[in-house]
N, C-alpha and C. Protein backbone atom coordinates (compact mmCIF):
# COMPACT_ATOMS: atom_id res chain seq x y z
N UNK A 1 150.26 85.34 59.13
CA UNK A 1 151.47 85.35 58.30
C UNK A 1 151.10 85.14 56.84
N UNK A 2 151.75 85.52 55.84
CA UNK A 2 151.64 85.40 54.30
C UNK A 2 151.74 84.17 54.16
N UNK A 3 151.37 83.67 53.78
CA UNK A 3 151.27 81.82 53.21
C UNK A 3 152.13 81.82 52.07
N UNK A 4 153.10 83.06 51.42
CA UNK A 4 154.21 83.07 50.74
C UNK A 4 155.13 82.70 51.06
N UNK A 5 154.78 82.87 52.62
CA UNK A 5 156.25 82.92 53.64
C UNK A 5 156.38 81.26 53.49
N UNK A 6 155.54 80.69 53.64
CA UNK A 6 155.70 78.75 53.39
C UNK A 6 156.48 78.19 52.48
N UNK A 7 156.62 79.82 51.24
CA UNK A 7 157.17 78.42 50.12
C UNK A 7 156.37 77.48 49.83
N UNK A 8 157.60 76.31 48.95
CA UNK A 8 157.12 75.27 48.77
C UNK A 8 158.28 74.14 48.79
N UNK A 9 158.91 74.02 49.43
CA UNK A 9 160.09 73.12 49.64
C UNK A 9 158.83 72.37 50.55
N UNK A 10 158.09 72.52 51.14
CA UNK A 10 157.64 71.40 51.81
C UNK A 10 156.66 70.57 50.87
N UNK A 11 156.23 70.98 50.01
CA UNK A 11 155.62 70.30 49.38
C UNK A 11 155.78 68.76 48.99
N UNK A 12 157.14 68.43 48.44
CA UNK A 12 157.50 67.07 48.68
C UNK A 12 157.22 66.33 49.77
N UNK A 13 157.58 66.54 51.11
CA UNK A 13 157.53 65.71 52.20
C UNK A 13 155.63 65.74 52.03
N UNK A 14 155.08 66.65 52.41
CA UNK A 14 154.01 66.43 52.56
C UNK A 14 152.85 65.81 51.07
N UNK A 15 153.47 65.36 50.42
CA UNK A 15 152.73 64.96 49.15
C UNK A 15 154.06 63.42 48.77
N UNK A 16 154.42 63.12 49.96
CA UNK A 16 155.61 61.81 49.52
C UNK A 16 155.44 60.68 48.90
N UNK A 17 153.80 60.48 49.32
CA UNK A 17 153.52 59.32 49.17
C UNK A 17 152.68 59.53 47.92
N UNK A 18 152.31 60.26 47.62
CA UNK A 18 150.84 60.52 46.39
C UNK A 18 151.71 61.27 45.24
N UNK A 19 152.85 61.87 45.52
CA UNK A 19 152.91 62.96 44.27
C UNK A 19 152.12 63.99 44.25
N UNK A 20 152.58 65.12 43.40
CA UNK A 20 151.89 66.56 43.07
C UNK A 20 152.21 67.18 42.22
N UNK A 21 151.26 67.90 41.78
CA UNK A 21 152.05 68.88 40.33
C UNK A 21 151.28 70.13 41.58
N UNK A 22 151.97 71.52 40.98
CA UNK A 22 151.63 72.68 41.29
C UNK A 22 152.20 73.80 40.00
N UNK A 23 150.89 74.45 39.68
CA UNK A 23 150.87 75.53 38.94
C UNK A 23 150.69 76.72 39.15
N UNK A 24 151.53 77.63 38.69
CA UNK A 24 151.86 79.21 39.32
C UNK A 24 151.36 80.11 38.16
N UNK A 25 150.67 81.23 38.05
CA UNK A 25 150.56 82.08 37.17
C UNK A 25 150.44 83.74 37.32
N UNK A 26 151.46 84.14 36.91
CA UNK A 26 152.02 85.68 37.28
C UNK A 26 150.73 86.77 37.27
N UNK A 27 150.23 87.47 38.36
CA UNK A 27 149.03 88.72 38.08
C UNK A 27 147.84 87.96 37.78
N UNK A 28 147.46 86.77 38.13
CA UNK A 28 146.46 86.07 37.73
C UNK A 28 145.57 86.37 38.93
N UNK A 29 144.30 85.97 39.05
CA UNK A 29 143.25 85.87 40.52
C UNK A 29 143.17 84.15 40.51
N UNK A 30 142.61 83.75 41.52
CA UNK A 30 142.34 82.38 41.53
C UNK A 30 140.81 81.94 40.46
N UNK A 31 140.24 82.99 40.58
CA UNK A 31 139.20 83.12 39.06
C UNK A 31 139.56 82.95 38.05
N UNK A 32 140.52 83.82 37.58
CA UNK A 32 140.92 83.72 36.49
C UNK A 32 141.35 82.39 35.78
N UNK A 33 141.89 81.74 36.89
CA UNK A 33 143.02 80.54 36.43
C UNK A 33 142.11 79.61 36.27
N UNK A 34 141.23 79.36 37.46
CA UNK A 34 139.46 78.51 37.05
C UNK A 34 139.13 77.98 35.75
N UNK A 35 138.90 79.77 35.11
CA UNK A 35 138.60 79.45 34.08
C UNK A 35 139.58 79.15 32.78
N UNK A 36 140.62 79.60 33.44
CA UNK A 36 141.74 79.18 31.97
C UNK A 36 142.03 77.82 31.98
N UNK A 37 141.41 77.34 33.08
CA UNK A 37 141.70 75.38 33.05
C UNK A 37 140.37 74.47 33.04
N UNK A 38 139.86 75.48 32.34
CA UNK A 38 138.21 75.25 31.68
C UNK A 38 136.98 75.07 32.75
N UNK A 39 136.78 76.03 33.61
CA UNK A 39 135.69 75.71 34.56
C UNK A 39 135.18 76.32 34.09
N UNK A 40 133.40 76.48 34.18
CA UNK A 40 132.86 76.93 34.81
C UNK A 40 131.71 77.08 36.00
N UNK A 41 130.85 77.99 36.34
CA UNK A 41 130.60 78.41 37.23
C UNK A 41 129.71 76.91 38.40
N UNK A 42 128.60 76.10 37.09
CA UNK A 42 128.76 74.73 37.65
C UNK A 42 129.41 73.44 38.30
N UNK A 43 130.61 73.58 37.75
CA UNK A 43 131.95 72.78 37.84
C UNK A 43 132.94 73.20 38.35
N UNK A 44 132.91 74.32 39.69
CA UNK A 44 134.06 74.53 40.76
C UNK A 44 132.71 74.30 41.78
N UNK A 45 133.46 73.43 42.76
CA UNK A 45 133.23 73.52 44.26
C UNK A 45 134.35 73.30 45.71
N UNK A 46 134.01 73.64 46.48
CA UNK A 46 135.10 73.77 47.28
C UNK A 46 135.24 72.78 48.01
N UNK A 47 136.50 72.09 47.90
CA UNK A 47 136.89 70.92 48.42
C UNK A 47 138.11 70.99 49.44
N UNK A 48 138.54 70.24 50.23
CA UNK A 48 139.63 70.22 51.16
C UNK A 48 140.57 69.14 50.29
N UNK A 49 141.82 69.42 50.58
CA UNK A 49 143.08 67.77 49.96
C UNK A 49 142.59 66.64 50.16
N UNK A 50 142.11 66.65 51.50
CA UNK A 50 141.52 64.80 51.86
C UNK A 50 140.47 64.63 50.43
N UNK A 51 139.20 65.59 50.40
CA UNK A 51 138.28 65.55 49.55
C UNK A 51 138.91 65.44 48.55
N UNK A 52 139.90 66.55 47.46
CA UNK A 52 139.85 66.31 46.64
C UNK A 52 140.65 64.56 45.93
N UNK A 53 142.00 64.22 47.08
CA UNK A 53 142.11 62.97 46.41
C UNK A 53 141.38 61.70 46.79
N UNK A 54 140.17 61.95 47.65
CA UNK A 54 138.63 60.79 47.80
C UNK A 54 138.21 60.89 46.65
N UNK A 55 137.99 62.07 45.49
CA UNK A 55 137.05 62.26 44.42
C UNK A 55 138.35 61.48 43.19
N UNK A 56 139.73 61.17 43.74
CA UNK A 56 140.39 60.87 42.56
C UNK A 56 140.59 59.50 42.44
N UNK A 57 140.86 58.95 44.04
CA UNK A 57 140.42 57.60 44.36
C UNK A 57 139.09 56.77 44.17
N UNK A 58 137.98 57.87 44.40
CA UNK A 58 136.99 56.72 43.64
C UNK A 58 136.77 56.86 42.35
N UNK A 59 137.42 57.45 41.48
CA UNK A 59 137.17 57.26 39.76
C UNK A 59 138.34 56.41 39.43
N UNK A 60 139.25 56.06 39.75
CA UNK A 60 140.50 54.61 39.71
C UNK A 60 139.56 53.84 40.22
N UNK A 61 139.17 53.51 41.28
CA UNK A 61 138.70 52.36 41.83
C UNK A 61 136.89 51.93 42.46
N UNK A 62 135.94 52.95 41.73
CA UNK A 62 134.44 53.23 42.09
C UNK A 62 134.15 52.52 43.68
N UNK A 63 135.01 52.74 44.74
CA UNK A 63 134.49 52.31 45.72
C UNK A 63 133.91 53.47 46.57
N UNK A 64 132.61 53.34 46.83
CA UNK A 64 131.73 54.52 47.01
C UNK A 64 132.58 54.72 48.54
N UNK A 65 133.06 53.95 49.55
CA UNK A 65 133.26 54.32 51.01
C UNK A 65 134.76 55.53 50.65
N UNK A 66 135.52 55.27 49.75
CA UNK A 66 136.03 56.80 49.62
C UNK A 66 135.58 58.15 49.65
N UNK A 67 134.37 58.59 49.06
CA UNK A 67 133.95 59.34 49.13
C UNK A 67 133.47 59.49 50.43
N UNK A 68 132.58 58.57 51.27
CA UNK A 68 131.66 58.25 52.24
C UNK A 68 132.97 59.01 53.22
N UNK A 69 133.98 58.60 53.16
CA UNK A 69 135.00 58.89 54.18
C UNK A 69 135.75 60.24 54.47
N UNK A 70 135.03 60.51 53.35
CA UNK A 70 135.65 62.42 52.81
C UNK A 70 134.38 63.19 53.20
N UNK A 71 133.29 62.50 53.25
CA UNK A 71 132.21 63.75 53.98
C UNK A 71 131.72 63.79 52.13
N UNK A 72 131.19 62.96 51.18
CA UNK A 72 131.64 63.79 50.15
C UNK A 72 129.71 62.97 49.58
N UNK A 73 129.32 63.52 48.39
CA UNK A 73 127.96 63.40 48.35
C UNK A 73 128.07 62.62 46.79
N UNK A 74 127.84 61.59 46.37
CA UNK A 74 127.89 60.53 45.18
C UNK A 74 127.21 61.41 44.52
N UNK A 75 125.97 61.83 44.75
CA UNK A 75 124.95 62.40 43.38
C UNK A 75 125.61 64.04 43.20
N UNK A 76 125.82 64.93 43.93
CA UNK A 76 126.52 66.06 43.58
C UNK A 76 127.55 66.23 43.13
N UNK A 77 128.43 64.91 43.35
CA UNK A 77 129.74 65.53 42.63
C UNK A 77 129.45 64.62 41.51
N UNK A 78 128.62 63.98 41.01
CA UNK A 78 127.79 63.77 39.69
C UNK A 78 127.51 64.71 38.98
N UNK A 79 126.55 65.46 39.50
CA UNK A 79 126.14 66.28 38.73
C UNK A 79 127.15 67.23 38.18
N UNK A 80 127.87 67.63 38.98
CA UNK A 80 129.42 68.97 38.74
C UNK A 80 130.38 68.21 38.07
N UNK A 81 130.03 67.07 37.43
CA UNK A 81 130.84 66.74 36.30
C UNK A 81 132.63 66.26 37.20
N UNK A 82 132.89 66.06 38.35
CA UNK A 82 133.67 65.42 39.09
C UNK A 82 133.86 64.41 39.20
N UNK A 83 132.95 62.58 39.08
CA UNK A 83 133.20 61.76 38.76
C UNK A 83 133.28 61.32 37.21
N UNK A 84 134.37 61.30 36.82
CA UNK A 84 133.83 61.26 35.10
C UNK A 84 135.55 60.30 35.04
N UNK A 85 135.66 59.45 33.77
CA UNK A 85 136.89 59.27 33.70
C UNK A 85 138.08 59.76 33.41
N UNK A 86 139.41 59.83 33.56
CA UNK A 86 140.41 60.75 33.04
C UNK A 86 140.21 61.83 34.00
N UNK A 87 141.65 62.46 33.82
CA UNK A 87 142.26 63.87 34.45
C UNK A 87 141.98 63.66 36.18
N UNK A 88 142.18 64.90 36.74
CA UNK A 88 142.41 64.96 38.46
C UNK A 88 141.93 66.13 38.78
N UNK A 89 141.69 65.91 40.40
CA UNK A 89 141.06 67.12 40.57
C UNK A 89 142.07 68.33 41.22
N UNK A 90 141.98 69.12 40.44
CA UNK A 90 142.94 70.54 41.13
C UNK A 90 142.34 71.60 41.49
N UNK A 91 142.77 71.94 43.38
CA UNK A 91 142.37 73.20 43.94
C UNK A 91 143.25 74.42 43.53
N UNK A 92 142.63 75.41 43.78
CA UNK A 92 143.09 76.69 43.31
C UNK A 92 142.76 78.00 44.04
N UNK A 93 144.44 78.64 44.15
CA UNK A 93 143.77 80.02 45.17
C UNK A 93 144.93 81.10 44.69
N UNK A 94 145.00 82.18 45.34
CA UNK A 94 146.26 83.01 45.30
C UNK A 94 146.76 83.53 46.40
N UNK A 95 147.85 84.35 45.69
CA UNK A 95 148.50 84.33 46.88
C UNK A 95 149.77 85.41 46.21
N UNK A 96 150.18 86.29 47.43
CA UNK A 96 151.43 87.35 46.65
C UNK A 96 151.45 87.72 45.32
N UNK A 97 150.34 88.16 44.48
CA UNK A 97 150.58 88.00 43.21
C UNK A 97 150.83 87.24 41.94
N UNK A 98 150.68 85.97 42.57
CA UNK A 98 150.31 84.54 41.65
C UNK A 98 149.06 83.66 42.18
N UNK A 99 148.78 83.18 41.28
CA UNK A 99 147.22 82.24 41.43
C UNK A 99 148.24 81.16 41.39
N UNK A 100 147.80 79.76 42.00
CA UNK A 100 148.24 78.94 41.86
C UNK A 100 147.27 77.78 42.01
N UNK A 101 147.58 76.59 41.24
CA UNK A 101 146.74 75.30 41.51
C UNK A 101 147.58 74.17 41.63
N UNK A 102 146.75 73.59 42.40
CA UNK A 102 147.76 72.13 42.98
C UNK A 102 147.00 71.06 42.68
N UNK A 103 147.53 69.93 42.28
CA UNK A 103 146.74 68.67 42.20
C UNK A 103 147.50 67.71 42.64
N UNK A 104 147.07 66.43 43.41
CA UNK A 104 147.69 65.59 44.13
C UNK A 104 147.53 64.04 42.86
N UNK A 105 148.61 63.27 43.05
CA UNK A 105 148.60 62.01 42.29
C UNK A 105 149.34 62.45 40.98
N UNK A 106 148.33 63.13 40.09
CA UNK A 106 148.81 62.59 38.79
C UNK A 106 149.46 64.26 37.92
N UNK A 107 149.55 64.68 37.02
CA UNK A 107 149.93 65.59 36.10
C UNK A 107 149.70 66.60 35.27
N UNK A 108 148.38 66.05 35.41
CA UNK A 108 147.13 67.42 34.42
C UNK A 108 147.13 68.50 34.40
N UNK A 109 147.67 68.98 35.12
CA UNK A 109 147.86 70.77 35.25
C UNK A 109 148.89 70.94 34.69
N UNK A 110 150.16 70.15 34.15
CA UNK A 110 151.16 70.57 32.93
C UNK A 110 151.01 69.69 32.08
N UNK A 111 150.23 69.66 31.80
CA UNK A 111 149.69 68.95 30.15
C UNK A 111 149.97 70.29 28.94
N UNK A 112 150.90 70.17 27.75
CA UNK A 112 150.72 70.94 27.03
C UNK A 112 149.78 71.61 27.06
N UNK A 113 148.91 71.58 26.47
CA UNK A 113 147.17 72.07 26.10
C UNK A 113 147.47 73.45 27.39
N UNK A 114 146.87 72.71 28.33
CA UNK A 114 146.73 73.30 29.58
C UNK A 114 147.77 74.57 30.15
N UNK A 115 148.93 74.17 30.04
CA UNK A 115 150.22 74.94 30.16
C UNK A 115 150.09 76.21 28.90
N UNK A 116 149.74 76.07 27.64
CA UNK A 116 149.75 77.10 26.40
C UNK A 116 148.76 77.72 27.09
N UNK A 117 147.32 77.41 27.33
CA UNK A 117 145.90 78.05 27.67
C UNK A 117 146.15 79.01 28.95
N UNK A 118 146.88 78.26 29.91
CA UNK A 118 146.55 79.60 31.25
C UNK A 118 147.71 80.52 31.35
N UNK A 119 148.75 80.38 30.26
CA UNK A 119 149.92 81.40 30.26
C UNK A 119 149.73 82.53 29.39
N UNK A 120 148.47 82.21 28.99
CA UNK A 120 148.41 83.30 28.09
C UNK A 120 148.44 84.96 28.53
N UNK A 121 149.13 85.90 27.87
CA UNK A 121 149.31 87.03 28.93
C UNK A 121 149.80 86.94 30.03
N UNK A 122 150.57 86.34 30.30
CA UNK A 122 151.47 86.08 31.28
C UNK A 122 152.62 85.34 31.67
N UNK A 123 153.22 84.80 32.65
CA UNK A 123 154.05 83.93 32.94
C UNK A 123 153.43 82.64 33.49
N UNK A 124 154.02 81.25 33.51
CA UNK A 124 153.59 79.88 33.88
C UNK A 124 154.87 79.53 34.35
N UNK A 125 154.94 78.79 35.90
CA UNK A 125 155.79 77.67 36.50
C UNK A 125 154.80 76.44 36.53
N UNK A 126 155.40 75.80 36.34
CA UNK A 126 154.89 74.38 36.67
C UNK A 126 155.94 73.54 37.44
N UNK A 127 155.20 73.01 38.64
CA UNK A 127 156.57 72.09 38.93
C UNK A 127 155.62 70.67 39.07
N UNK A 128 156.35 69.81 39.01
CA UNK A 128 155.79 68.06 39.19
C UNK A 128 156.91 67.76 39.92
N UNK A 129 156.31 66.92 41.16
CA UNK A 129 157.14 66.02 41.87
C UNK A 129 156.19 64.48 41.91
N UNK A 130 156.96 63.03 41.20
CA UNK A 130 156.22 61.99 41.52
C UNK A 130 156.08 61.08 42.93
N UNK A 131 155.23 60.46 43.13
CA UNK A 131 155.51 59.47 44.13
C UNK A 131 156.67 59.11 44.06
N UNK A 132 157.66 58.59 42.96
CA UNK A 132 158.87 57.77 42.89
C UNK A 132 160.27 58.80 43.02
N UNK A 133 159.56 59.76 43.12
CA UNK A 133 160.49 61.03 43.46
C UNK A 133 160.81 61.66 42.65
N UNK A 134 160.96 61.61 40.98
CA UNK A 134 161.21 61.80 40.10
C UNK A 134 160.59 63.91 39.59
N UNK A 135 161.49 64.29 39.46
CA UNK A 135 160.71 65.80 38.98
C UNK A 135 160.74 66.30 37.81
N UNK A 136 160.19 67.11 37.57
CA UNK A 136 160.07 68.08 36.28
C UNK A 136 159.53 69.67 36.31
N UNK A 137 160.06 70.37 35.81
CA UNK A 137 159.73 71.94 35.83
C UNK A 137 159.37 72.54 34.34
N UNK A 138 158.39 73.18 34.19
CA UNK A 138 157.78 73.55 32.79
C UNK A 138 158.07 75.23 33.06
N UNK A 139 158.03 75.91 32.25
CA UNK A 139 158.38 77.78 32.20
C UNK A 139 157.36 77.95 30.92
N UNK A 140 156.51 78.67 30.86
CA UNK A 140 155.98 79.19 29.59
C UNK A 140 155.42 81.00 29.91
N UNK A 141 155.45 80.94 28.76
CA UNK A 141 155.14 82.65 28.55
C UNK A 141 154.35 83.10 27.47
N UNK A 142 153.20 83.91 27.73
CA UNK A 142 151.90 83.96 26.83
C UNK A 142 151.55 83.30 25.87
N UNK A 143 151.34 81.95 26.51
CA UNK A 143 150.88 80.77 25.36
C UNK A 143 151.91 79.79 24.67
N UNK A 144 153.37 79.75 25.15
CA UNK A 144 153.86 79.36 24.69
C UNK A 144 155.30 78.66 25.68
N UNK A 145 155.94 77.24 25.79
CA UNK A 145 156.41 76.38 26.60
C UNK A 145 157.74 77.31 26.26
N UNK A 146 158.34 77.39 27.31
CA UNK A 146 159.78 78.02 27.17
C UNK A 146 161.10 76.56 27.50
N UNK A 147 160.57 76.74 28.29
CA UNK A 147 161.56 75.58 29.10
C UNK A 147 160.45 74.43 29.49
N UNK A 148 161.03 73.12 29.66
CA UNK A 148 160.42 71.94 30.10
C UNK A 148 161.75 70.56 29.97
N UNK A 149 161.78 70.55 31.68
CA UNK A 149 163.06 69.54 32.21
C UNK A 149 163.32 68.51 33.21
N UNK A 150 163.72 67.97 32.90
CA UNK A 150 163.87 67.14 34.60
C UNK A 150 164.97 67.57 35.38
N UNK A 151 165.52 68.24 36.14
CA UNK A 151 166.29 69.20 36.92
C UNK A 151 167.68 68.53 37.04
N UNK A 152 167.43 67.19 37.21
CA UNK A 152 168.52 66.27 36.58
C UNK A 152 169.40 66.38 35.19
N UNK A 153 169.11 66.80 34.38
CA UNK A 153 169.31 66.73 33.58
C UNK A 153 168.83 68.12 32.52
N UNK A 154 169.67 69.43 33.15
CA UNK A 154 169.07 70.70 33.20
C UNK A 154 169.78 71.49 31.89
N UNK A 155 170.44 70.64 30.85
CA UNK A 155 171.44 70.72 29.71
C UNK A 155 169.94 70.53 29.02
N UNK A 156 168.90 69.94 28.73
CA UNK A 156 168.23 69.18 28.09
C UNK A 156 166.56 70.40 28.17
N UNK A 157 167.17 71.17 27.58
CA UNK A 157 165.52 72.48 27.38
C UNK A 157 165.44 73.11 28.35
N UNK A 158 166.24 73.39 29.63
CA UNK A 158 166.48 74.84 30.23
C UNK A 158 166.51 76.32 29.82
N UNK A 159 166.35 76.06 28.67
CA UNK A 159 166.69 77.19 27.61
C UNK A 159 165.56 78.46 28.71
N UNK A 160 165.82 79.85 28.65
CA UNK A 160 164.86 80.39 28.97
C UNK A 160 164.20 80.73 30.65
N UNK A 161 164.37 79.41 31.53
CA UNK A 161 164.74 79.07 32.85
C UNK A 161 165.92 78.28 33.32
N UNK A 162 166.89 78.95 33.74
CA UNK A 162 168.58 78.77 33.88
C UNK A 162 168.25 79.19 35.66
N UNK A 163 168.57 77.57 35.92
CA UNK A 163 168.79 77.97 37.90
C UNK A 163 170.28 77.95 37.78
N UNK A 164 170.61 78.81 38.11
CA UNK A 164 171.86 79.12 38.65
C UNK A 164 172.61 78.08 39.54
N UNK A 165 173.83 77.23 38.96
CA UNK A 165 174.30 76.21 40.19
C UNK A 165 173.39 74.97 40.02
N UNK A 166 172.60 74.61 38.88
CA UNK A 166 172.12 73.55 39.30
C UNK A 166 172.53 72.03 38.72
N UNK A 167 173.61 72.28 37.97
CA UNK A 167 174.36 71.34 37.16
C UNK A 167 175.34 70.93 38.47
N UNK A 168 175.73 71.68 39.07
CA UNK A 168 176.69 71.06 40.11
C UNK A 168 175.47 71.09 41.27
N UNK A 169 174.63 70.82 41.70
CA UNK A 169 174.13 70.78 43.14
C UNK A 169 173.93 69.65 43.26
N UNK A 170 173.95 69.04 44.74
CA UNK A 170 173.77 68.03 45.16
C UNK A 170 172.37 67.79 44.99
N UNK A 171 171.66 68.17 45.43
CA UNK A 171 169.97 68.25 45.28
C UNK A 171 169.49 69.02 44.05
N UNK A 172 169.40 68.49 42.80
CA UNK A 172 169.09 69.19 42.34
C UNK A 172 167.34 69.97 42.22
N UNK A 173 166.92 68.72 42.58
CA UNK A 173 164.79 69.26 42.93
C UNK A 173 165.34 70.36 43.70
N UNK A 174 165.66 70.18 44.79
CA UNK A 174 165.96 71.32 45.76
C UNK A 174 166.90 72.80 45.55
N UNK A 175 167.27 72.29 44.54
CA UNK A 175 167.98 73.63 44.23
C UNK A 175 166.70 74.26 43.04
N UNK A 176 166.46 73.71 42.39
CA UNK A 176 164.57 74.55 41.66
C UNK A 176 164.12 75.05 42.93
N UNK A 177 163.58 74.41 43.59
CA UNK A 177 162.42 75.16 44.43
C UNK A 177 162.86 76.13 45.18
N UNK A 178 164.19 76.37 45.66
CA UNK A 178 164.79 77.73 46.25
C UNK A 178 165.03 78.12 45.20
N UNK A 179 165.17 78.56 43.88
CA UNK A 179 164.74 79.20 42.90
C UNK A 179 163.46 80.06 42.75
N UNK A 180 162.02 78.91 42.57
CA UNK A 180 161.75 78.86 42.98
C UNK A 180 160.99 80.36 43.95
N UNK A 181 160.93 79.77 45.35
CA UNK A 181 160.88 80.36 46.37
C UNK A 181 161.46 82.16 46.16
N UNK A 182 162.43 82.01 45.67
CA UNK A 182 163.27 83.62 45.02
C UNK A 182 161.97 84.20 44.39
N UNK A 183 161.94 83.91 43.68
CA UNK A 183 160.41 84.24 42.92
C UNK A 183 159.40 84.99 43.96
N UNK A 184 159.19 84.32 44.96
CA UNK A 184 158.08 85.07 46.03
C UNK A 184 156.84 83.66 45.28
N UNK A 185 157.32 82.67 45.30
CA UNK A 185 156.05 81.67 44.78
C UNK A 185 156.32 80.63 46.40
N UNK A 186 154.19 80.35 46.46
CA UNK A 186 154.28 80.15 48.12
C UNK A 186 152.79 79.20 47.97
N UNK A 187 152.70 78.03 48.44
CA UNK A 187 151.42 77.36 49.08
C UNK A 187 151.47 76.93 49.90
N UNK A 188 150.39 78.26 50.72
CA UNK A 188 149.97 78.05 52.32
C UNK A 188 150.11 76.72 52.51
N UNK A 189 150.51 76.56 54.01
CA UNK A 189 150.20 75.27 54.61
C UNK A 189 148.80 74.94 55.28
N UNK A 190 148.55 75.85 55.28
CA UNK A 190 146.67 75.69 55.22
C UNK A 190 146.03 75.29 54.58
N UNK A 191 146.92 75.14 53.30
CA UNK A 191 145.85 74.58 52.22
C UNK A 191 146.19 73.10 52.42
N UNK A 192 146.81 72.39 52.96
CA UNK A 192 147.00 71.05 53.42
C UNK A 192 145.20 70.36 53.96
N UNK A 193 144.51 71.54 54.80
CA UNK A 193 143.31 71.02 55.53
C UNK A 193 142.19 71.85 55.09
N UNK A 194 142.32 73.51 54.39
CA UNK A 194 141.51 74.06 54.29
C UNK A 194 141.27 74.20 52.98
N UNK A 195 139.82 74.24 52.74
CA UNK A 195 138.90 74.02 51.18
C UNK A 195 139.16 75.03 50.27
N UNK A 196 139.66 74.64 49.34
CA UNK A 196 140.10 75.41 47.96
C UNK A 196 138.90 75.57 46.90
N UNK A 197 138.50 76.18 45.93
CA UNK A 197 137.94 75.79 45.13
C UNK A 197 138.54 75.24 44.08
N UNK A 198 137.83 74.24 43.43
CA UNK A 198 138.56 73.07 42.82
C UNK A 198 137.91 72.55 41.70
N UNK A 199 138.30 72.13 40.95
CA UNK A 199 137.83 71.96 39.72
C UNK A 199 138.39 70.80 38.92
N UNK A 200 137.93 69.58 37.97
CA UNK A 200 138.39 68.51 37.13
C UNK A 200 138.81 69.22 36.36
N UNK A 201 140.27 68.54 35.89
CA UNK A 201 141.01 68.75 34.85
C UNK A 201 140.65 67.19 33.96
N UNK A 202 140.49 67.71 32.88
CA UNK A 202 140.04 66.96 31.60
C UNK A 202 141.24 66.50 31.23
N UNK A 203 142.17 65.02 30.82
CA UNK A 203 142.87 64.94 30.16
C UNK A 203 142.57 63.67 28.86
């Protein structure tokens, strides 16, 4: 089956406890996006979700049995520039005509900077959902932020991305992501267990 077909309404439940940002980019390859979020060819390796938030947990807290517990190697992800301080680690693949990258915990993949750099020539979604439940949706277009909101409060720089109905919805997160979803924007549920290539975001 298309791993489009997944959507991403599940994304919340399955990221409830950690939070997630996920980044979408229109006609992109999963290469491409790599490098528009500054990799290169040293500094992607392919990691699974467990792996990549072991590599985010031991730079908060240097306890080597995180890694140990992820299958994961102290001196290699040394060298690939993965334990370092600041930013998170985000996997990346495609899918229906958008590349997309996901990062678990923290925000780095809609960091201004970041958001201007990989929209360039193209379109950018960004969505953030926190641990505390709290959301936000970013829109940019060749290099430049269109929209950036908390869905709550969709009067406040919607300008540009207008969900239809979302001033009156009960849910409003949930009324974005079937938005959203309209789009044809989708992360496999495979990518829950299976290895992405992945890369530190610098913040």
């Amino acid at each position: 089956m298309n791993g489009a077909h997944d959507g991403i309404a599940w994304l919340p439940e399955s990221y409830s406890d950690e939070g997630f940002t996920v980044l979408f980019c229109a006609g992109e390859t999963a290469e491409g996006l790599l490098r528009k979020l500054g990799a290169d060819g040293a500094a992607v390796r392919a990691l699974s979700r467990e792996q990549a938030e072991a590599v985010d947990v031991f730079n908060r807290y240097q306890d080597e049995s995180d890694l140990e517990s992820a299958d994961l190697d102290r001196e290699e992800l040394q060298a690939d520039g993965f334990l370092v301080d600041g930013g998170e680690v985000a996997r990346v693949g495609e899918i229906a005509g958008w590349a997309y990258a996901i990062e678990s915990f923290g925000a780095a993949l809609t960091g201004r900077e970041i958001v201007e750099r990989a929209s360039v020539g193209t379109r950018l979604v960004g969505f953030r959902r926190s641990g505390n439940a709290a959301s936000w949706v970013t829109y940019a277009v060749d290099g430049r932020v269109v929209s950036s909101y908390d869905p709550l409060h969709p009067d406040q720089g919607s300008d540009g991305f207008v969900v239809e109905g979302l001033a009156e919805a009960a849910d409003p997160t949930g009324r974005v992501l079937e938005e959203l979803e309209a789009w044809g924007l989708g992360v496999p549920r495979s990518s829950d267990f299976e290895d992405l290539p992945a890369v530190r975001i610098r913040t």
